[in-house]
PDB file of N, CA and C in Angstrom:
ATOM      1  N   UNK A   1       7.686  13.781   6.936  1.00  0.00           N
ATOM      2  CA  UNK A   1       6.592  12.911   7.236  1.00  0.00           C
ATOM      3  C   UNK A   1       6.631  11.747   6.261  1.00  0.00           C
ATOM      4  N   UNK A   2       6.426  10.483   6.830  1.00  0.00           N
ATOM      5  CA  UNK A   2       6.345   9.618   5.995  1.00  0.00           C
ATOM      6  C   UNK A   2       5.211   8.681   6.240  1.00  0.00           C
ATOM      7  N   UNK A   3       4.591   7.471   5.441  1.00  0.00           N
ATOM      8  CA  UNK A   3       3.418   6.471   5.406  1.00  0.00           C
ATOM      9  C   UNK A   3       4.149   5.557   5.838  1.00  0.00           C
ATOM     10  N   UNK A   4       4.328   4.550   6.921  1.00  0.00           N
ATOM     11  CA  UNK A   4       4.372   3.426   6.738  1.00  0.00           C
ATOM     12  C   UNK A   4       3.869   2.571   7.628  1.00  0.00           C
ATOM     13  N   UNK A   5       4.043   1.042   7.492  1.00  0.00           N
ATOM     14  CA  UNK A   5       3.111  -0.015   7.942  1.00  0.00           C
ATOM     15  C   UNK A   5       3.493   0.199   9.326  1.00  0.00           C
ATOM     16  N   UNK A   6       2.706  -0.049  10.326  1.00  0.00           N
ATOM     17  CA  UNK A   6       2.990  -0.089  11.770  1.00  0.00           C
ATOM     18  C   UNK A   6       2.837  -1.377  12.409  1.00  0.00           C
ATOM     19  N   UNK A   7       4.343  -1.074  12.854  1.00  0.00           N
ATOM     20  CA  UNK A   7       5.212  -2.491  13.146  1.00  0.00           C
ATOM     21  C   UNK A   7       4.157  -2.859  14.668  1.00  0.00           C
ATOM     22  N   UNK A   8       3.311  -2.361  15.024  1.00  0.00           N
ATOM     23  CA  UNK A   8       2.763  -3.398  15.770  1.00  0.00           C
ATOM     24  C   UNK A   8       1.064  -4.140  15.302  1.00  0.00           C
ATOM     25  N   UNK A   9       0.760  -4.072  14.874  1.00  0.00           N
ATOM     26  CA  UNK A   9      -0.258  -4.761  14.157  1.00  0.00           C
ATOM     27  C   UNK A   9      -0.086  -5.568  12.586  1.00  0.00           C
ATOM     28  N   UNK A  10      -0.803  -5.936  12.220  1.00  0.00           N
ATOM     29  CA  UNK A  10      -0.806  -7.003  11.299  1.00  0.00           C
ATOM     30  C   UNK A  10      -1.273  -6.349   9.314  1.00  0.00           C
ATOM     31  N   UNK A  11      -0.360  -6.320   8.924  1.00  0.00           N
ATOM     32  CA  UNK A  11      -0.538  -4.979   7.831  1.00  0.00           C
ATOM     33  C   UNK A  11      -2.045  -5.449   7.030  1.00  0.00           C
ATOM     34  N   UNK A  12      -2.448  -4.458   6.768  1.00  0.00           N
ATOM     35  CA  UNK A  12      -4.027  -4.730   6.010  1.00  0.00           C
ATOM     36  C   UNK A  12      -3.766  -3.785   4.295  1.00  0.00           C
ATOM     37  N   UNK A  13      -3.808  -3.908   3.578  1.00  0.00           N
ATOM     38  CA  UNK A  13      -4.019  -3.171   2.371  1.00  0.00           C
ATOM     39  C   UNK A  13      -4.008  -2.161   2.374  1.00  0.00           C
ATOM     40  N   UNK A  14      -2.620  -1.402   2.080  1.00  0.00           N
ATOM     41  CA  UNK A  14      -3.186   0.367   2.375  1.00  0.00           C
ATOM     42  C   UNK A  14      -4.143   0.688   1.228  1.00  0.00           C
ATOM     43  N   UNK A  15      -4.398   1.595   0.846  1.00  0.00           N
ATOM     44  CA  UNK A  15      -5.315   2.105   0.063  1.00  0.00           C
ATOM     45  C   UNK A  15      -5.308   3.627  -0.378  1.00  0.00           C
ATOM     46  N   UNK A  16      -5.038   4.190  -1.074  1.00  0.00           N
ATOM     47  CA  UNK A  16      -4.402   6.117  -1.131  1.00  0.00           C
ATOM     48  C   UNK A  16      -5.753   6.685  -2.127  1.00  0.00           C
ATOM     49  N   UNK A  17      -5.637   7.471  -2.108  1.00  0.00           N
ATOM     50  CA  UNK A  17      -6.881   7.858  -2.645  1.00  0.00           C
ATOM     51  C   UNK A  17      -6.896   9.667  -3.161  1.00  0.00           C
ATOM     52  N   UNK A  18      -6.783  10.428  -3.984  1.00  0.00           N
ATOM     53  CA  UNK A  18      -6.912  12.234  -4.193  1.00  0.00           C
ATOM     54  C   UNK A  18      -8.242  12.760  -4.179  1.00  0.00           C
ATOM     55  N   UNK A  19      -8.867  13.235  -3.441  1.00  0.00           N
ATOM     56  CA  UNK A  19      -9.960  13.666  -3.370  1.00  0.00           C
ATOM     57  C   UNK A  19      -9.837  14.950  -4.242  1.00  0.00           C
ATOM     58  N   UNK A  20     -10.785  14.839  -5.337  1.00  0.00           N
ATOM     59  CA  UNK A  20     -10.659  16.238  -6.430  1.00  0.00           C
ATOM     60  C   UNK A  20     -10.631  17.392  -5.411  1.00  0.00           C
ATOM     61  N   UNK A  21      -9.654  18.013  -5.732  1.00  0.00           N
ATOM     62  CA  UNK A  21      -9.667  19.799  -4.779  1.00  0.00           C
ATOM     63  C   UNK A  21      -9.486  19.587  -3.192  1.00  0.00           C
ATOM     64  N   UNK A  22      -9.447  18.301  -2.808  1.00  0.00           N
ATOM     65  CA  UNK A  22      -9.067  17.962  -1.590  1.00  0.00           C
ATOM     66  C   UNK A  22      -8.102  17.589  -0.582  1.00  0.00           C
ATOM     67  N   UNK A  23      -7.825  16.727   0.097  1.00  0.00           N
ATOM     68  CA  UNK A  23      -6.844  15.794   0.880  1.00  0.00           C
ATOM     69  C   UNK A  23      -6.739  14.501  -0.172  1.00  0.00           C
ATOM     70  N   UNK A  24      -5.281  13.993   0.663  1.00  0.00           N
ATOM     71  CA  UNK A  24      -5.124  12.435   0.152  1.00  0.00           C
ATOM     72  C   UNK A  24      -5.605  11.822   1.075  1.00  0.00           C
ATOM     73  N   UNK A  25      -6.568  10.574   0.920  1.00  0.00           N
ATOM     74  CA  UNK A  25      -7.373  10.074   1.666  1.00  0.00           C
ATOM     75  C   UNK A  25      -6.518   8.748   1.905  1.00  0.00           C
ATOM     76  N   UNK A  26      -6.303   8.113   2.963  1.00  0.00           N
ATOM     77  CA  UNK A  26      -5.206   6.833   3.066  1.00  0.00           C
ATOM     78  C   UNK A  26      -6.768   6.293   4.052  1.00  0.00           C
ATOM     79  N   UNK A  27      -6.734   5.062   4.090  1.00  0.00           N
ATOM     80  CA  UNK A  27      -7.303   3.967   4.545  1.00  0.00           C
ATOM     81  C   UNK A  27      -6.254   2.660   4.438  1.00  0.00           C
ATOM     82  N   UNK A  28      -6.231   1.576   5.771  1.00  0.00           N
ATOM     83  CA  UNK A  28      -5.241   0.741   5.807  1.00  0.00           C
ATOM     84  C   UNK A  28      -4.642   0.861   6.812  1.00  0.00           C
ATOM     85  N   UNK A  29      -3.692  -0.414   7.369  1.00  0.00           N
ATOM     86  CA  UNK A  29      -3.141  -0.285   9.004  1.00  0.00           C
ATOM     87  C   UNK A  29      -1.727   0.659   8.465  1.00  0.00           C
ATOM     88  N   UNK A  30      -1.390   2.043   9.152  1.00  0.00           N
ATOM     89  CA  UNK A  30      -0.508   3.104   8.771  1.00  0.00           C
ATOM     90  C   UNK A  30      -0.006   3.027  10.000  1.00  0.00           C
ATOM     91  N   UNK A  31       1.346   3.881   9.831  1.00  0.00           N
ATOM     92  CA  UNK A  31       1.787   4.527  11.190  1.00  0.00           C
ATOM     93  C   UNK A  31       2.000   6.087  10.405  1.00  0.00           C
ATOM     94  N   UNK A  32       1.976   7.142  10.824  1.00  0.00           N
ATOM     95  CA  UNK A  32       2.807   8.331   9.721  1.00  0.00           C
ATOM     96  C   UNK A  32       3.371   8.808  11.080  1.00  0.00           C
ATOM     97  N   UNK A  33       4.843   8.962  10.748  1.00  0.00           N
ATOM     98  CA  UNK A  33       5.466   9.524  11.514  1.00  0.00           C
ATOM     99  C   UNK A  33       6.537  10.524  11.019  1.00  0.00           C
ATOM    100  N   UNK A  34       6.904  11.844  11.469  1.00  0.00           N
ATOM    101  CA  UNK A  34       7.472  12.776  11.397  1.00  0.00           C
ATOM    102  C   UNK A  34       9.234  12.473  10.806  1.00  0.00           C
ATOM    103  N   UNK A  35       9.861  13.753  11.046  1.00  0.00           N
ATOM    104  CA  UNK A  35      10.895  13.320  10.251  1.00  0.00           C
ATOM    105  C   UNK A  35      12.297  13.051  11.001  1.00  0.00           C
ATOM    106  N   UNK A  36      11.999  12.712  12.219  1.00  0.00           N
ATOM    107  CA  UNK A  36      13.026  11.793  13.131  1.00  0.00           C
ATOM    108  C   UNK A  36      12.061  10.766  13.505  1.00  0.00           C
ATOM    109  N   UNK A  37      11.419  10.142  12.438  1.00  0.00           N
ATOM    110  CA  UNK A  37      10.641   8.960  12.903  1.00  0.00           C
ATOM    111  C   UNK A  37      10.029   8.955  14.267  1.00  0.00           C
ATOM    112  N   UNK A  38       9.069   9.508  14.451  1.00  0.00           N
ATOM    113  CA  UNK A  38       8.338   9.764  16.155  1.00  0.00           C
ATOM    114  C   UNK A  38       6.813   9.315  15.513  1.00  0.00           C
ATOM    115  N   UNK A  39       6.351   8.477  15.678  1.00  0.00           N
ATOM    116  CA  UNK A  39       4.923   8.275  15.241  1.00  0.00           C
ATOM    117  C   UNK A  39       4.068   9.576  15.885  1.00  0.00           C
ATOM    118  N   UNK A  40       3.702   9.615  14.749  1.00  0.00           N
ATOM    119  CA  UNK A  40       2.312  10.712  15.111  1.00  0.00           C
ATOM    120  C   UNK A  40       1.160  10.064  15.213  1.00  0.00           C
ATOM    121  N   UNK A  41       0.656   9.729  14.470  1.00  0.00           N
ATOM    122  CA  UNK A  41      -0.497   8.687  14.116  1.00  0.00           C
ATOM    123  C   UNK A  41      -0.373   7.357  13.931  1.00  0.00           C
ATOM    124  N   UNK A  42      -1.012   6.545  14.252  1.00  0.00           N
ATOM    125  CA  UNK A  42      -0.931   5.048  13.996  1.00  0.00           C
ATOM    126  C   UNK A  42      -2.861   4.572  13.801  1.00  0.00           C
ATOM    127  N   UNK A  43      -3.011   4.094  12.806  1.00  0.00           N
ATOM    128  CA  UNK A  43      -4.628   3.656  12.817  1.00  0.00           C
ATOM    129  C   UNK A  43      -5.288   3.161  11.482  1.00  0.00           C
ATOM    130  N   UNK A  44      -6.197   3.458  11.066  1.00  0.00           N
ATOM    131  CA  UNK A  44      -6.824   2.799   9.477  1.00  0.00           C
ATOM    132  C   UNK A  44      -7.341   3.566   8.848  1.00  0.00           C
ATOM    133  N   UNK A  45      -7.192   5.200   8.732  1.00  0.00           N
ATOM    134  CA  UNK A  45      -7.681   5.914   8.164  1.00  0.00           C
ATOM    135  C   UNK A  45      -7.281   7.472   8.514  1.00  0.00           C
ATOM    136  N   UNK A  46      -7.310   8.234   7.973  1.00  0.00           N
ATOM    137  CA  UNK A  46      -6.700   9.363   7.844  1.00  0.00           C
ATOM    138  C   UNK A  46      -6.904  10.274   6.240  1.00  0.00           C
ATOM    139  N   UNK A  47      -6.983  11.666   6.795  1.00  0.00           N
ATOM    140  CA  UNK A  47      -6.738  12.658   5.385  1.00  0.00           C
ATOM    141  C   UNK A  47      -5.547  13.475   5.054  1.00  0.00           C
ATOM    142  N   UNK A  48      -4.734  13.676   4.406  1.00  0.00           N
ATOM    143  CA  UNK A  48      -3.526  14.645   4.810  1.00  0.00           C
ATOM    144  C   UNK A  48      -3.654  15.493   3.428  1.00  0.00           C
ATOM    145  N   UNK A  49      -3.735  16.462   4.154  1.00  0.00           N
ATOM    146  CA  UNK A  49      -3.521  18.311   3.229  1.00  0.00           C
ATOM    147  C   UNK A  49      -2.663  18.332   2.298  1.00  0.00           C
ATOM    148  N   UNK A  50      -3.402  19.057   1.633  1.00  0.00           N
ATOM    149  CA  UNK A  50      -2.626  19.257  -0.344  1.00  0.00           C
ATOM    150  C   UNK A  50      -2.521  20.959  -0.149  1.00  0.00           C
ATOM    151  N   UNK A  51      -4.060  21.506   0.373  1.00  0.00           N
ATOM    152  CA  UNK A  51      -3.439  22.648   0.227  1.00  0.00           C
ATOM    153  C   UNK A  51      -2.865  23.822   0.864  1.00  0.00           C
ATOM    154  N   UNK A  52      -2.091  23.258   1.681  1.00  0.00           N
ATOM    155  CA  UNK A  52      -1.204  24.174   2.671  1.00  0.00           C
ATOM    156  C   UNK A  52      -1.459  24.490   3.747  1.00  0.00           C
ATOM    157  N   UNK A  53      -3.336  24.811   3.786  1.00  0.00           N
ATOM    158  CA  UNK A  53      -3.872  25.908   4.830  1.00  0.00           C
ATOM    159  C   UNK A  53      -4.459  25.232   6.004  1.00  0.00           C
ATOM    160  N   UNK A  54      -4.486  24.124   6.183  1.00  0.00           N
ATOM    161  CA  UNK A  54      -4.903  23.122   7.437  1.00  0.00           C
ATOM    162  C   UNK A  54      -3.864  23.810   8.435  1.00  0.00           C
ATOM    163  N   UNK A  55      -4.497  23.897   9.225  1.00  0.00           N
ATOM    164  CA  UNK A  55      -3.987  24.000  10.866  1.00  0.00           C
ATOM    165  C   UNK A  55      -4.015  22.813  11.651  1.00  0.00           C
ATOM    166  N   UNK A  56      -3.786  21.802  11.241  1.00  0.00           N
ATOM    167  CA  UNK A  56      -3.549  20.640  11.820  1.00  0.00           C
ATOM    168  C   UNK A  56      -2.731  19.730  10.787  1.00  0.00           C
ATOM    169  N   UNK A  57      -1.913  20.414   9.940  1.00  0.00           N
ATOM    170  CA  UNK A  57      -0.838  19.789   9.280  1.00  0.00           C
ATOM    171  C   UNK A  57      -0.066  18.878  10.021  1.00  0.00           C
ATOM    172  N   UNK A  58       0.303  17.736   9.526  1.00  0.00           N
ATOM    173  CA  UNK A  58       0.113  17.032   8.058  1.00  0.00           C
ATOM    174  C   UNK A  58      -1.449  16.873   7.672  1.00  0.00           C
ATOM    175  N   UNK A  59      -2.075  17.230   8.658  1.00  0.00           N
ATOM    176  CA  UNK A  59      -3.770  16.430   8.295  1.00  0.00           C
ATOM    177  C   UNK A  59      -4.725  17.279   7.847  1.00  0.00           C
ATOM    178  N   UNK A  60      -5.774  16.813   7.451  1.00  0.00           N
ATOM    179  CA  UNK A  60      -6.510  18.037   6.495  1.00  0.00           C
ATOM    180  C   UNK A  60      -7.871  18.357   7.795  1.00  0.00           C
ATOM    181  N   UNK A  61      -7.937  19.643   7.993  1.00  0.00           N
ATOM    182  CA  UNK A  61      -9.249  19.900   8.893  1.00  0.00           C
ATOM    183  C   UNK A  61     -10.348  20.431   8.102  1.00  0.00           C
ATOM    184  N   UNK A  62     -10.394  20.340   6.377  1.00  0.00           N
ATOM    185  CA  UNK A  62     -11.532  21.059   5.264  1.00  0.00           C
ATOM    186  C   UNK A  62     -11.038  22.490   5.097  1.00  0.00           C
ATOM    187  N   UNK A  63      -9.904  22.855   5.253  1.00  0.00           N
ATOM    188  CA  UNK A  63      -9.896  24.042   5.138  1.00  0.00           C
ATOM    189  C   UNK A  63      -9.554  24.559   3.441  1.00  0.00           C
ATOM    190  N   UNK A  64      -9.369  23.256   2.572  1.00  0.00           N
ATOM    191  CA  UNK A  64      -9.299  23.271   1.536  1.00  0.00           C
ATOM    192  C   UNK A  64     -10.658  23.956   0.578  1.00  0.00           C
ATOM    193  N   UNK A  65     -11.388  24.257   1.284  1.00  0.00           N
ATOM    194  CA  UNK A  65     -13.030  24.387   0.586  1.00  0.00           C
ATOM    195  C   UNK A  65     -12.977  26.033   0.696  1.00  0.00           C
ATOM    196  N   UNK A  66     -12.454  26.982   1.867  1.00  0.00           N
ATOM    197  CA  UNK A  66     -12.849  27.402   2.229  1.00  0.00           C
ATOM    198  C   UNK A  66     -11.369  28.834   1.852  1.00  0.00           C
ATOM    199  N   UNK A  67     -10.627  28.020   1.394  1.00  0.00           N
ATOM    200  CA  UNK A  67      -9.207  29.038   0.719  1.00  0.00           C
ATOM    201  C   UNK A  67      -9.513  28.839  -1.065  1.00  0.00           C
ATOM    202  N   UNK A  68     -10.804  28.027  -1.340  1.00  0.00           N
ATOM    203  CA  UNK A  68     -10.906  27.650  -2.857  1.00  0.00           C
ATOM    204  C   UNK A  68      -9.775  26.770  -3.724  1.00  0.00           C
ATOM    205  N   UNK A  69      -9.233  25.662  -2.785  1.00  0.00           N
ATOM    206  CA  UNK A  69      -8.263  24.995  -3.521  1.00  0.00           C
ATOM    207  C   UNK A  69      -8.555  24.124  -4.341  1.00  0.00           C
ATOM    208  N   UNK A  70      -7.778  24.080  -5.890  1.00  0.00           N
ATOM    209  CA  UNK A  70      -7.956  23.243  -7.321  1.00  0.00           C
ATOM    210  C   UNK A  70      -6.897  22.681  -7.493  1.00  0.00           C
ATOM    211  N   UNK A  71      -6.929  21.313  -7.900  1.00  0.00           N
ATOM    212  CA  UNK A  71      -6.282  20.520  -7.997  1.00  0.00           C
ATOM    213  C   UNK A  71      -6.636  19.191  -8.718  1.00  0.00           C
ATOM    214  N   UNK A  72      -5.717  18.905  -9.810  1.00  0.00           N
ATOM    215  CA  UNK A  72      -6.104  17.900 -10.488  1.00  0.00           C
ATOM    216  C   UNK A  72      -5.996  16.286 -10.011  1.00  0.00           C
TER     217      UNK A  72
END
């Protein structure tokens, strides 16, 4: 999986963000696409999972709260 600008719109400031014990929070025009480059997502905001247990990996569904994940 990778972050990058999506070649059809006009790039805006990404923005990354670690939510203590949480997801990485991205805001900004993204595309993230898989690892034969297939866009998954394309849009201005998004969360993606730190701690493993999301069932909607790469993306975070809160399941981080609820397995007690810590993280600096």
């Amino acid at each position: 999986m990778s972050l990058m600008w999506s070649r059809d719109v006009l790039p805006e400031p990404l923005a990354l963000s670690i939510a203590k014990n949480g997801p990485i929070l991205f805001k900004g025009t993204v595309a993230v696409e898989n690892s034969d480059r297939t866009a998954i997502q394309s849009g201005a905001k998004g969360a993606l999972c730190r701690c493993g247990a999301s069932e909607n990996r790469p993306y975070s569904d809160g399941s981080h709260v609820g397995v007690g994940f810590e993280a600096d």
